[in-house]
C-alpha atoms as a PDB file:
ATOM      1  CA  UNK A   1      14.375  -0.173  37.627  1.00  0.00           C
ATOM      2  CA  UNK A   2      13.548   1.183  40.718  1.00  0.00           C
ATOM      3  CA  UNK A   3      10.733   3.193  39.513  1.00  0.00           C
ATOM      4  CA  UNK A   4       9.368  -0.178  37.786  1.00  0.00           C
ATOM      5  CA  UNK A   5       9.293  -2.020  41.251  1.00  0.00           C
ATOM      6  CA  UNK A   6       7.876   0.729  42.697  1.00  0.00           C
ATOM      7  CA  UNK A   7       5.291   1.077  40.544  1.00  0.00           C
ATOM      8  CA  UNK A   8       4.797  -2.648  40.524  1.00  0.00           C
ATOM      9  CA  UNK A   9       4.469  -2.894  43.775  1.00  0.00           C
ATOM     10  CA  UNK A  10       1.965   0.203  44.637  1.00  0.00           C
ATOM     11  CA  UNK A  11      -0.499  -1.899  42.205  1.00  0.00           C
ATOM     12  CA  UNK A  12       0.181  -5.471  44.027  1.00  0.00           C
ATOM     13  CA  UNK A  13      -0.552  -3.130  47.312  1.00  0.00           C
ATOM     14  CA  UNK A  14      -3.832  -1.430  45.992  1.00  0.00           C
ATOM     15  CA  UNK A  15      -5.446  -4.649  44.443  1.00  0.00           C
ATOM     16  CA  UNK A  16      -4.664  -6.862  47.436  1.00  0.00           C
ATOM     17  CA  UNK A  17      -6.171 -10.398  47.488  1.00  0.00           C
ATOM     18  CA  UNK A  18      -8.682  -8.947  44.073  1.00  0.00           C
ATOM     19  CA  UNK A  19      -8.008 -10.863  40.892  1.00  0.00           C
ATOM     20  CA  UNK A  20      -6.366  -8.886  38.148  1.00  0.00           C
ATOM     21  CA  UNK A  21      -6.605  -8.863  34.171  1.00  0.00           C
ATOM     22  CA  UNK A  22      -3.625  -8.822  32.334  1.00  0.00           C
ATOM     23  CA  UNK A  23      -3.810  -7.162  28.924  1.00  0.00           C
ATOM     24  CA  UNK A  24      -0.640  -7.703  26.102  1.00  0.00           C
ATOM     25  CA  UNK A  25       0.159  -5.350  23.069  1.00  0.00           C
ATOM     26  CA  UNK A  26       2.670  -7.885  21.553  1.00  0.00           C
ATOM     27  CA  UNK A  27       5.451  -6.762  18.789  1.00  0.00           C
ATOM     28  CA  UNK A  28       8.751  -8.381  17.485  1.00  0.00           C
ATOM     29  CA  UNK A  29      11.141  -6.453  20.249  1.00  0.00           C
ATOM     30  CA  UNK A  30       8.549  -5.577  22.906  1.00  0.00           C
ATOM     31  CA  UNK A  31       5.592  -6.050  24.863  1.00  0.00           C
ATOM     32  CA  UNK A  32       3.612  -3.341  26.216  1.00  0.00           C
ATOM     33  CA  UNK A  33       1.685  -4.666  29.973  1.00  0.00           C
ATOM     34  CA  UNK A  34      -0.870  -3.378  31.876  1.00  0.00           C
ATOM     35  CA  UNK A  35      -2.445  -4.406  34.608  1.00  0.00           C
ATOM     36  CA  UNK A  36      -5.950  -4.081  35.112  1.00  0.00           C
ATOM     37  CA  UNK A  37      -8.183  -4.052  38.222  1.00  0.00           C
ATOM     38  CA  UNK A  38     -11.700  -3.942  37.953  1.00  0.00           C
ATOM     39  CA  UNK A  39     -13.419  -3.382  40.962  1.00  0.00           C
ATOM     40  CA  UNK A  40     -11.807  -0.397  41.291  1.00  0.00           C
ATOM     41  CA  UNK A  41     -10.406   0.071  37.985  1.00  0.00           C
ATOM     42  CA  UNK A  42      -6.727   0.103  38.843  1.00  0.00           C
ATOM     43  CA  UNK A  43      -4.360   0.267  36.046  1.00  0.00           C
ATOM     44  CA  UNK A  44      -0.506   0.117  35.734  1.00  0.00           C
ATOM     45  CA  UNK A  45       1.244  -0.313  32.748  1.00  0.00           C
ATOM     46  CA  UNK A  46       4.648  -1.218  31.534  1.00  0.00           C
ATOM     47  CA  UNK A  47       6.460  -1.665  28.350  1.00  0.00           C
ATOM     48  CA  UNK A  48       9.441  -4.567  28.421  1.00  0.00           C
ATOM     49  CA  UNK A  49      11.568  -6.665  25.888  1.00  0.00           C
ATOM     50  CA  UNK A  50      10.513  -9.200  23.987  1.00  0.00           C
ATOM     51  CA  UNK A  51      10.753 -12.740  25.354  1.00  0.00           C
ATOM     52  CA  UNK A  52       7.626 -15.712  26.318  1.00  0.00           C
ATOM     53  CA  UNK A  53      10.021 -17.200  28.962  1.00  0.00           C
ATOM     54  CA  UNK A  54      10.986 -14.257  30.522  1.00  0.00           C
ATOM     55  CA  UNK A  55       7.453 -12.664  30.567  1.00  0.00           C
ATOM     56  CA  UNK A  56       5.841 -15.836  31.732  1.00  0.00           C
ATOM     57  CA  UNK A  57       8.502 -15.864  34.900  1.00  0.00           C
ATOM     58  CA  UNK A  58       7.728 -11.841  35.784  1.00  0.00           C
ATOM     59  CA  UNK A  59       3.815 -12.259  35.930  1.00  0.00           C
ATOM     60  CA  UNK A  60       3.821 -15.234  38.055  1.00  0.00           C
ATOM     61  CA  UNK A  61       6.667 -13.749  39.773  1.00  0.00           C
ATOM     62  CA  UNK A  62       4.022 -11.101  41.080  1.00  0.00           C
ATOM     63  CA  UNK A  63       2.684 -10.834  44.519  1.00  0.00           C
ATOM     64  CA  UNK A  64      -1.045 -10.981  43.202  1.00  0.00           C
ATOM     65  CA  UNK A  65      -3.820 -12.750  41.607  1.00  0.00           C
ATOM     66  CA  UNK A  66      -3.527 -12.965  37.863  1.00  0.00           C
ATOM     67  CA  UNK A  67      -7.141 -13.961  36.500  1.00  0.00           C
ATOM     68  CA  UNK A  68      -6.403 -13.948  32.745  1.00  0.00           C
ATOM     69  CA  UNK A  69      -3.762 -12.599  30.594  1.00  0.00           C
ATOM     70  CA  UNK A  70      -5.224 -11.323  26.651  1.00  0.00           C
ATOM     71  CA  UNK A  71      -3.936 -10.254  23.584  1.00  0.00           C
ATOM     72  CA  UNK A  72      -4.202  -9.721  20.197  1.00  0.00           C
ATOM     73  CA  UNK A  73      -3.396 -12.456  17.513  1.00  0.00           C
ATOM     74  CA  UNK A  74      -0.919 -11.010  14.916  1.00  0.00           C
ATOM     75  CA  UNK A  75       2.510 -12.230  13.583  1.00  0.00           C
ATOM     76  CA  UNK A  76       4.845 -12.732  16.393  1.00  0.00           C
ATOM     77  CA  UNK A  77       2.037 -16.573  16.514  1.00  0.00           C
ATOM     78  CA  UNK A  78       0.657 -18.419  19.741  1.00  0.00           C
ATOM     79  CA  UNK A  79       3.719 -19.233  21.032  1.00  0.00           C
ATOM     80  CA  UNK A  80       3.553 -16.311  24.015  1.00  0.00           C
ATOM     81  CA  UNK A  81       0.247 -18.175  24.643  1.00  0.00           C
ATOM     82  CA  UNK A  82       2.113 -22.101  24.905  1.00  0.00           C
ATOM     83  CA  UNK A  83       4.802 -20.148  27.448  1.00  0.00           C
ATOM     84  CA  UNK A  84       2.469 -18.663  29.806  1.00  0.00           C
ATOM     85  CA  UNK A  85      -0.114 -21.711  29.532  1.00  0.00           C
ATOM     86  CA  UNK A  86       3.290 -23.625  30.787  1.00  0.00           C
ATOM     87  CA  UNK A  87       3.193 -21.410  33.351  1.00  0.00           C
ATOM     88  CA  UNK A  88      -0.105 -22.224  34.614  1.00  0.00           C
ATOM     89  CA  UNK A  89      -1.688 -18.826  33.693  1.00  0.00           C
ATOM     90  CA  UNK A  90      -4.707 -18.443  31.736  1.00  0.00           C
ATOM     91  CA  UNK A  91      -4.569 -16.969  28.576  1.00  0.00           C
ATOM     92  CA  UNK A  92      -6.446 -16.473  25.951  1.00  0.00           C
ATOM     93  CA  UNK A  93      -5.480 -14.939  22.312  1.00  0.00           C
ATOM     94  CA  UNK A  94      -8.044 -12.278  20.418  1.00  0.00           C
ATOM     95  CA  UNK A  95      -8.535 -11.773  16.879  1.00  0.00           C
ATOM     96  CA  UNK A  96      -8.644  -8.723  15.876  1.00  0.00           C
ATOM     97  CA  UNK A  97     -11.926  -8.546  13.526  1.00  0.00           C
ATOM     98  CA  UNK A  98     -13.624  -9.503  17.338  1.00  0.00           C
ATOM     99  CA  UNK A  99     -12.335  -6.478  18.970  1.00  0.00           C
ATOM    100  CA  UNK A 100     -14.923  -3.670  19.751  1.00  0.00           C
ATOM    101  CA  UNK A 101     -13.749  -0.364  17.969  1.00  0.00           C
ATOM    102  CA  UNK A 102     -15.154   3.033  19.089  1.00  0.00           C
ATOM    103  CA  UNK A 103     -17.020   4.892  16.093  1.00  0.00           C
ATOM    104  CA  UNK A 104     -14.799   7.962  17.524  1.00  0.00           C
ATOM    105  CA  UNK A 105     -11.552   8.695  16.651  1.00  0.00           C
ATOM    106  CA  UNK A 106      -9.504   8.016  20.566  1.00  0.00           C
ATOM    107  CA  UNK A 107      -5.663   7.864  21.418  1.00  0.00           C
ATOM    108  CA  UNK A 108      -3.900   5.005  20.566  1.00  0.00           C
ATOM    109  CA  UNK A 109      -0.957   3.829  21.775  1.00  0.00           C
ATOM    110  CA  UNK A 110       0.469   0.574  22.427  1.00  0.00           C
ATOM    111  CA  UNK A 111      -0.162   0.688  26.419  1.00  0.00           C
ATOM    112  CA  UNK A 112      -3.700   1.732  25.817  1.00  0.00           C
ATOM    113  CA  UNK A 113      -4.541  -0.847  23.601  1.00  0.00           C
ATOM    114  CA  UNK A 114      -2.593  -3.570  25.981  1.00  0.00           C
ATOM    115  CA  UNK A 115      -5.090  -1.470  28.769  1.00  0.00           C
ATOM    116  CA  UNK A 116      -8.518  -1.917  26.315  1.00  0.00           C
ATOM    117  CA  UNK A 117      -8.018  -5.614  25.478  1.00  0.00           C
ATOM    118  CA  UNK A 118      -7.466  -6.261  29.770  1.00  0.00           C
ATOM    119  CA  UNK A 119     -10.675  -3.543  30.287  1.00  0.00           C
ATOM    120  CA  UNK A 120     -12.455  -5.617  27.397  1.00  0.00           C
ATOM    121  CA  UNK A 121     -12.160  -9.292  28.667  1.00  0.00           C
ATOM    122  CA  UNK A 122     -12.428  -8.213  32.217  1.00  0.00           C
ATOM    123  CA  UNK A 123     -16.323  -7.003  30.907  1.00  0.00           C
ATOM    124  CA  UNK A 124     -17.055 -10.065  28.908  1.00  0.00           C
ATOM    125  CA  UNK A 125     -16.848  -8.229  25.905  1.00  0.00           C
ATOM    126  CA  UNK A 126     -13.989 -10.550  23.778  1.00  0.00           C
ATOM    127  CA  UNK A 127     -14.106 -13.824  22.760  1.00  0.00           C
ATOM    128  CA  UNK A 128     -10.843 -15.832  22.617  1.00  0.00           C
ATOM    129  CA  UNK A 129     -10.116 -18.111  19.117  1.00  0.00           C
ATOM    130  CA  UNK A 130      -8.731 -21.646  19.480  1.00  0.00           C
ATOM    131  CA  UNK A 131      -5.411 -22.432  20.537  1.00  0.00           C
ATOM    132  CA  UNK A 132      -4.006 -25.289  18.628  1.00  0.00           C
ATOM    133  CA  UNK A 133      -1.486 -27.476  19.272  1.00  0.00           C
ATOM    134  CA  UNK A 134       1.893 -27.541  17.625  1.00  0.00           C
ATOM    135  CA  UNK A 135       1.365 -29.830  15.584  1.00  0.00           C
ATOM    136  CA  UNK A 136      -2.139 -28.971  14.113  1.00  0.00           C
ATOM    137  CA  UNK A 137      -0.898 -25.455  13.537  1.00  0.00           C
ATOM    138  CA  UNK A 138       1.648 -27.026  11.345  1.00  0.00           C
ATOM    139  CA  UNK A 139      -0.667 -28.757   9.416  1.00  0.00           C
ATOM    140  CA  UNK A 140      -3.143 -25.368   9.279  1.00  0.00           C
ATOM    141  CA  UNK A 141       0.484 -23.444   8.027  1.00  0.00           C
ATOM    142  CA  UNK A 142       1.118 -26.333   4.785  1.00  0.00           C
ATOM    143  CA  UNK A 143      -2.702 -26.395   4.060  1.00  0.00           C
ATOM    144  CA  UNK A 144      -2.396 -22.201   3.464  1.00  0.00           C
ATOM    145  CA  UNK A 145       1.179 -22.441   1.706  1.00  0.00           C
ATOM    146  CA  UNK A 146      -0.529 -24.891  -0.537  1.00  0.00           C
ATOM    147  CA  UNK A 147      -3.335 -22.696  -1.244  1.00  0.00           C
ATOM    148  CA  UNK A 148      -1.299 -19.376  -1.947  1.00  0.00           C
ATOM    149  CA  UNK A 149       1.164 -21.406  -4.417  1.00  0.00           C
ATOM    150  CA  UNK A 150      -2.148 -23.067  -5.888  1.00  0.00           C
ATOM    151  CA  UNK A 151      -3.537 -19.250  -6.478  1.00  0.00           C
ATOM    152  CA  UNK A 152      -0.503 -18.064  -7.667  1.00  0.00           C
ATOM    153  CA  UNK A 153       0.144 -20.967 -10.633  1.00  0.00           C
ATOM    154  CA  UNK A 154      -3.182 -20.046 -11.571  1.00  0.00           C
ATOM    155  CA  UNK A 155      -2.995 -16.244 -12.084  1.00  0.00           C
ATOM    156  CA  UNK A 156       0.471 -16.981 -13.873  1.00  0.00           C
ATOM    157  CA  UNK A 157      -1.512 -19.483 -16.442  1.00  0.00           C
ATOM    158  CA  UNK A 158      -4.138 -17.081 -17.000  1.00  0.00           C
ATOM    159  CA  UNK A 159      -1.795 -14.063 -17.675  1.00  0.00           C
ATOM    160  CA  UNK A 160       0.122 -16.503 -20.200  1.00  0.00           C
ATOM    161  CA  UNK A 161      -2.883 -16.881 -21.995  1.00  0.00           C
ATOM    162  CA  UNK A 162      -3.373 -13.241 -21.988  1.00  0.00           C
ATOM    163  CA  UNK A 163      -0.369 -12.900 -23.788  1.00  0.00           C
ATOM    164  CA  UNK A 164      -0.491 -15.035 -26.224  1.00  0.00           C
ATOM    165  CA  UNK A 165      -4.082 -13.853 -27.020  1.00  0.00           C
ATOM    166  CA  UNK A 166      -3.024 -10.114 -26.993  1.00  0.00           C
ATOM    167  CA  UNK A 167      -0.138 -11.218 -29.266  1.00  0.00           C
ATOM    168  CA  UNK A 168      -2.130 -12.697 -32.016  1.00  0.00           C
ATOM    169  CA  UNK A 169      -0.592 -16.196 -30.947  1.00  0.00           C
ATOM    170  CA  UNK A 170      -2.934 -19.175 -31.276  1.00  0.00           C
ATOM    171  CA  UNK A 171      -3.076 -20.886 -28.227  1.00  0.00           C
ATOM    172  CA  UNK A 172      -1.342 -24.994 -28.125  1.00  0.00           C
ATOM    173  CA  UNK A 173      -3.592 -27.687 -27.809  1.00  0.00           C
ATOM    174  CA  UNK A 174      -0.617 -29.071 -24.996  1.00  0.00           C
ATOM    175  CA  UNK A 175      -1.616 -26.093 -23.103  1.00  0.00           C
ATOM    176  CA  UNK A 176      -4.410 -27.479 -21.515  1.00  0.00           C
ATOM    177  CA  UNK A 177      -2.558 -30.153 -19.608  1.00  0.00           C
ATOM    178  CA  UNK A 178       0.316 -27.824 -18.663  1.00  0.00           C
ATOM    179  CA  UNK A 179       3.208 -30.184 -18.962  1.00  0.00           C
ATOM    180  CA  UNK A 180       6.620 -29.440 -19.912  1.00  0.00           C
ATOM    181  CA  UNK A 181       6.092 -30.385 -23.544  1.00  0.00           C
ATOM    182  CA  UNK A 182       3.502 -27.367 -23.169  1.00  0.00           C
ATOM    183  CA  UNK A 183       6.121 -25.210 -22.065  1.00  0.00           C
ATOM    184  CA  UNK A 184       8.402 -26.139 -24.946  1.00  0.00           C
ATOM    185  CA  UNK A 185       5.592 -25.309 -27.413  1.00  0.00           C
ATOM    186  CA  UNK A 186       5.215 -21.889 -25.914  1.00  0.00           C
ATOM    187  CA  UNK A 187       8.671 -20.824 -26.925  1.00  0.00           C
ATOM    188  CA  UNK A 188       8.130 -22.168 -30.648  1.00  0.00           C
ATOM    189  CA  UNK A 189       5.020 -20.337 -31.072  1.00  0.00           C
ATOM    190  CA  UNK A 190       4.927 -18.109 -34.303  1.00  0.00           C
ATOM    191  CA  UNK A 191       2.170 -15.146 -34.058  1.00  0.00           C
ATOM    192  CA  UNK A 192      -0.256 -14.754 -36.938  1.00  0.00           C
ATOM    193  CA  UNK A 193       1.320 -11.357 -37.326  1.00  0.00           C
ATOM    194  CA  UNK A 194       4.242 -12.882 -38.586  1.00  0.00           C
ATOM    195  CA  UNK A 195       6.063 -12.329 -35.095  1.00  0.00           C
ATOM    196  CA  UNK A 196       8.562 -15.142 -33.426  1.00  0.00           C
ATOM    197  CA  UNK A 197       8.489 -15.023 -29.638  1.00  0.00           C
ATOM    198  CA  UNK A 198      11.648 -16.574 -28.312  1.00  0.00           C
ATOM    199  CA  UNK A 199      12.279 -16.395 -24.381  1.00  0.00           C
ATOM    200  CA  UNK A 200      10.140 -13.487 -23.781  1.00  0.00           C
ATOM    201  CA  UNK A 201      11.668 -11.247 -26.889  1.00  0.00           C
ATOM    202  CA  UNK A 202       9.592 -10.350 -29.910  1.00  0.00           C
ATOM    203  CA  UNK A 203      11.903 -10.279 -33.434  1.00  0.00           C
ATOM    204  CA  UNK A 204       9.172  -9.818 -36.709  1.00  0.00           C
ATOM    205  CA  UNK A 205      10.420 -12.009 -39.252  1.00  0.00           C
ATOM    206  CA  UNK A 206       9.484 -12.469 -42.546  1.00  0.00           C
ATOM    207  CA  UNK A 207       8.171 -15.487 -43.977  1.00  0.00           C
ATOM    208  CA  UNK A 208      10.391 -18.597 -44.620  1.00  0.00           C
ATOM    209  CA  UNK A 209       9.912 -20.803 -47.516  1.00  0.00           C
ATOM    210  CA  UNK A 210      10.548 -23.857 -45.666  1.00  0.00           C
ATOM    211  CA  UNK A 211       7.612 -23.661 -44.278  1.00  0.00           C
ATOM    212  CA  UNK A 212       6.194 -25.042 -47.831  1.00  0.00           C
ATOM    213  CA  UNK A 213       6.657 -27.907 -49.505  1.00  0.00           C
ATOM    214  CA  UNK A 214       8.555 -25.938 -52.362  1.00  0.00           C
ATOM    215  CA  UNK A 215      11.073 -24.378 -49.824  1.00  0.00           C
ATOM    216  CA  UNK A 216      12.225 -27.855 -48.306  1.00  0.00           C
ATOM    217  CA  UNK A 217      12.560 -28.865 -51.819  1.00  0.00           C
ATOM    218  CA  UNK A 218      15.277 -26.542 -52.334  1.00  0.00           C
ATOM    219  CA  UNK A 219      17.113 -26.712 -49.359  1.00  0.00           C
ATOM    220  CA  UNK A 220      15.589 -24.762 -46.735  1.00  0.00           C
ATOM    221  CA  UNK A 221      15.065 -26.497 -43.523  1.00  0.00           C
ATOM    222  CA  UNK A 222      14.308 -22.868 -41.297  1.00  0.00           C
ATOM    223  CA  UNK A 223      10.937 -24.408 -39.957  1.00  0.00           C
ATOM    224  CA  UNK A 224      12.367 -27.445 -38.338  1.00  0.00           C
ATOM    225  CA  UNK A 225      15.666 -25.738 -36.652  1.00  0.00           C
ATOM    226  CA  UNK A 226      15.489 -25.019 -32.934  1.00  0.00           C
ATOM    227  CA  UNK A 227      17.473 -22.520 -32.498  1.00  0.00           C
ATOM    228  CA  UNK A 228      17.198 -19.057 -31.589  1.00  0.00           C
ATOM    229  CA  UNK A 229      15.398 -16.391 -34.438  1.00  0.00           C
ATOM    230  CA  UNK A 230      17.004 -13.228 -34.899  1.00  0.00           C
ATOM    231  CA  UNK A 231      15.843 -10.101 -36.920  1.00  0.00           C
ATOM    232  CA  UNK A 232      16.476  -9.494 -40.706  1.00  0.00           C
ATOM    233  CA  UNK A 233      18.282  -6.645 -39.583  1.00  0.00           C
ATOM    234  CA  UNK A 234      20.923  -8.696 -37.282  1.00  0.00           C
ATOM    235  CA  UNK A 235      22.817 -10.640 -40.318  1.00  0.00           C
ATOM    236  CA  UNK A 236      20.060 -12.222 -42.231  1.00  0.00           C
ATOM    237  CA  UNK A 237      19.630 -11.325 -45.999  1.00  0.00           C
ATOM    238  CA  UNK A 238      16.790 -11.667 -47.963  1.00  0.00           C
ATOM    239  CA  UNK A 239      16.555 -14.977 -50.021  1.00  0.00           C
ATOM    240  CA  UNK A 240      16.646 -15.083 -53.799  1.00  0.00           C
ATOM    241  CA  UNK A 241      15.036 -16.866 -56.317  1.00  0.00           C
ATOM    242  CA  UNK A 242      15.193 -20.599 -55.111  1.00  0.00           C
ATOM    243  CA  UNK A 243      17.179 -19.920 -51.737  1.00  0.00           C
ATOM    244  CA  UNK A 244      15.885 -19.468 -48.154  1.00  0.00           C
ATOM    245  CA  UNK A 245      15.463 -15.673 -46.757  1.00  0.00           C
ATOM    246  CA  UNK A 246      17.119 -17.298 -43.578  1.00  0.00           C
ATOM    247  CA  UNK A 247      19.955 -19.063 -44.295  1.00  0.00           C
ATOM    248  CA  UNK A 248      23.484 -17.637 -44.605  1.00  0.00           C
END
């Protein structure tokens, strides 16, 4: 702590009355700081825990002139930005397409990239994106939910009719509109290579005789039951002359 202070207070010293960039590499549990003079390029950096309050008190807590505090947009949102704009500092968020980036490979840390964005906006070299208010960024958040569920039905329709195309399945007129009676349809559906498909499992079948008018006749009533299909092999015997290859 006492190193901190010190270190603190050798830059407040050095800078004097000269304005002073402050540049943020923000993450969930910390937030790397440095302080950036550019007249004579007079840097001091610090890494502390995570907190907008608390880091909006300790830079206007400082004995010098803050001209602008940056950093990067990411996850952690604008609300950093809303504490220190409370504060009455400037601030202004980056995107990160809108950074310059060298062609060379360079270190990288998180105190050299807090020092870059500082170096960078003290230059003229970043522009800031919009800060909306609370309210608006609400709306912007339910506008993209809507559009990533919206994406998402529509990749799930199109690989259900991949399947039932791959299956040899014709397709239900009902599909089209997507309703539940659509969904119910889907679970009946019968492949033309005489294959039920029956909550997701496959069971090959062979062919009922109440599908025909000659099979109702005598009793069978297979087509019309809603119930589960199961395999010849799992208790069903083959019909005989007159009966139905699925009952008892």
């Amino acid at each position: 702590m006492v190193k901190k202070a010190t270190r603190i207070s050798r830059f407040v010293a050095a800078v004097e009355d000269r304005p002073a960039y402050v540049g943020l590499d923000v993450h969930e549990k910390t937030y790397s700081v440095a302080l950036f003079e550019p007249v004579d390029g007079v840097v001091e950096t610090d890494t502390c825990p995570s907190g907008e309050e608390a880091l909006a008190e300790q830079l206007t807590g400082l004995r010098c002139q803050i001209a602008h505090v940056v950093y990067e947009s990411g996850p952690t949102g604008l609300a950093l930005a809303r504490a220190l704009e409370r504060a009455g500092l400037a601030v202004s968020v980056i995107a990160a397409s809108r950074i310059p980036r060298g062609y060379s490979a360079a270190a990288k840390s998180d105190q050299l990239d807090a020092v870059r964005l500082a170096n960078y906006f003290a230059r003229g070299l970043l522009r800031p994106i919009a800060i909306p208010a609370i309210e608006q960024e609400g709306y912007r958040a339910l506008v993209r939910r809507r559009k990533r569920i919206a994406e998402s039905r529509g990749k799930i329709k199109q690989k259900i009719k991949g399947f039932l195309l791959a299956s040899g399945i014709e397709e239900p007129a009902s599909l089209q509109k997507w309703s539940l009676a659509a969904s119910a349809t889907c679970r009946r559906c019968r492949s033309r290579r005489n294959t039920v498909w029956r909550y997701g499992a496959r069971v090959s079948v062979p062919a009922c005789r109440g599908q025909t008018a000659e099979g109702r006749d005598q009793g069978c009533n297979h087509a019309d039951a809603p119930g589960p299909v199961q395999a010849p092999d799992a208790g069903h015997r083959s019909g005989g002359d007159g009966g139905c290859a699925f009952s008892g």
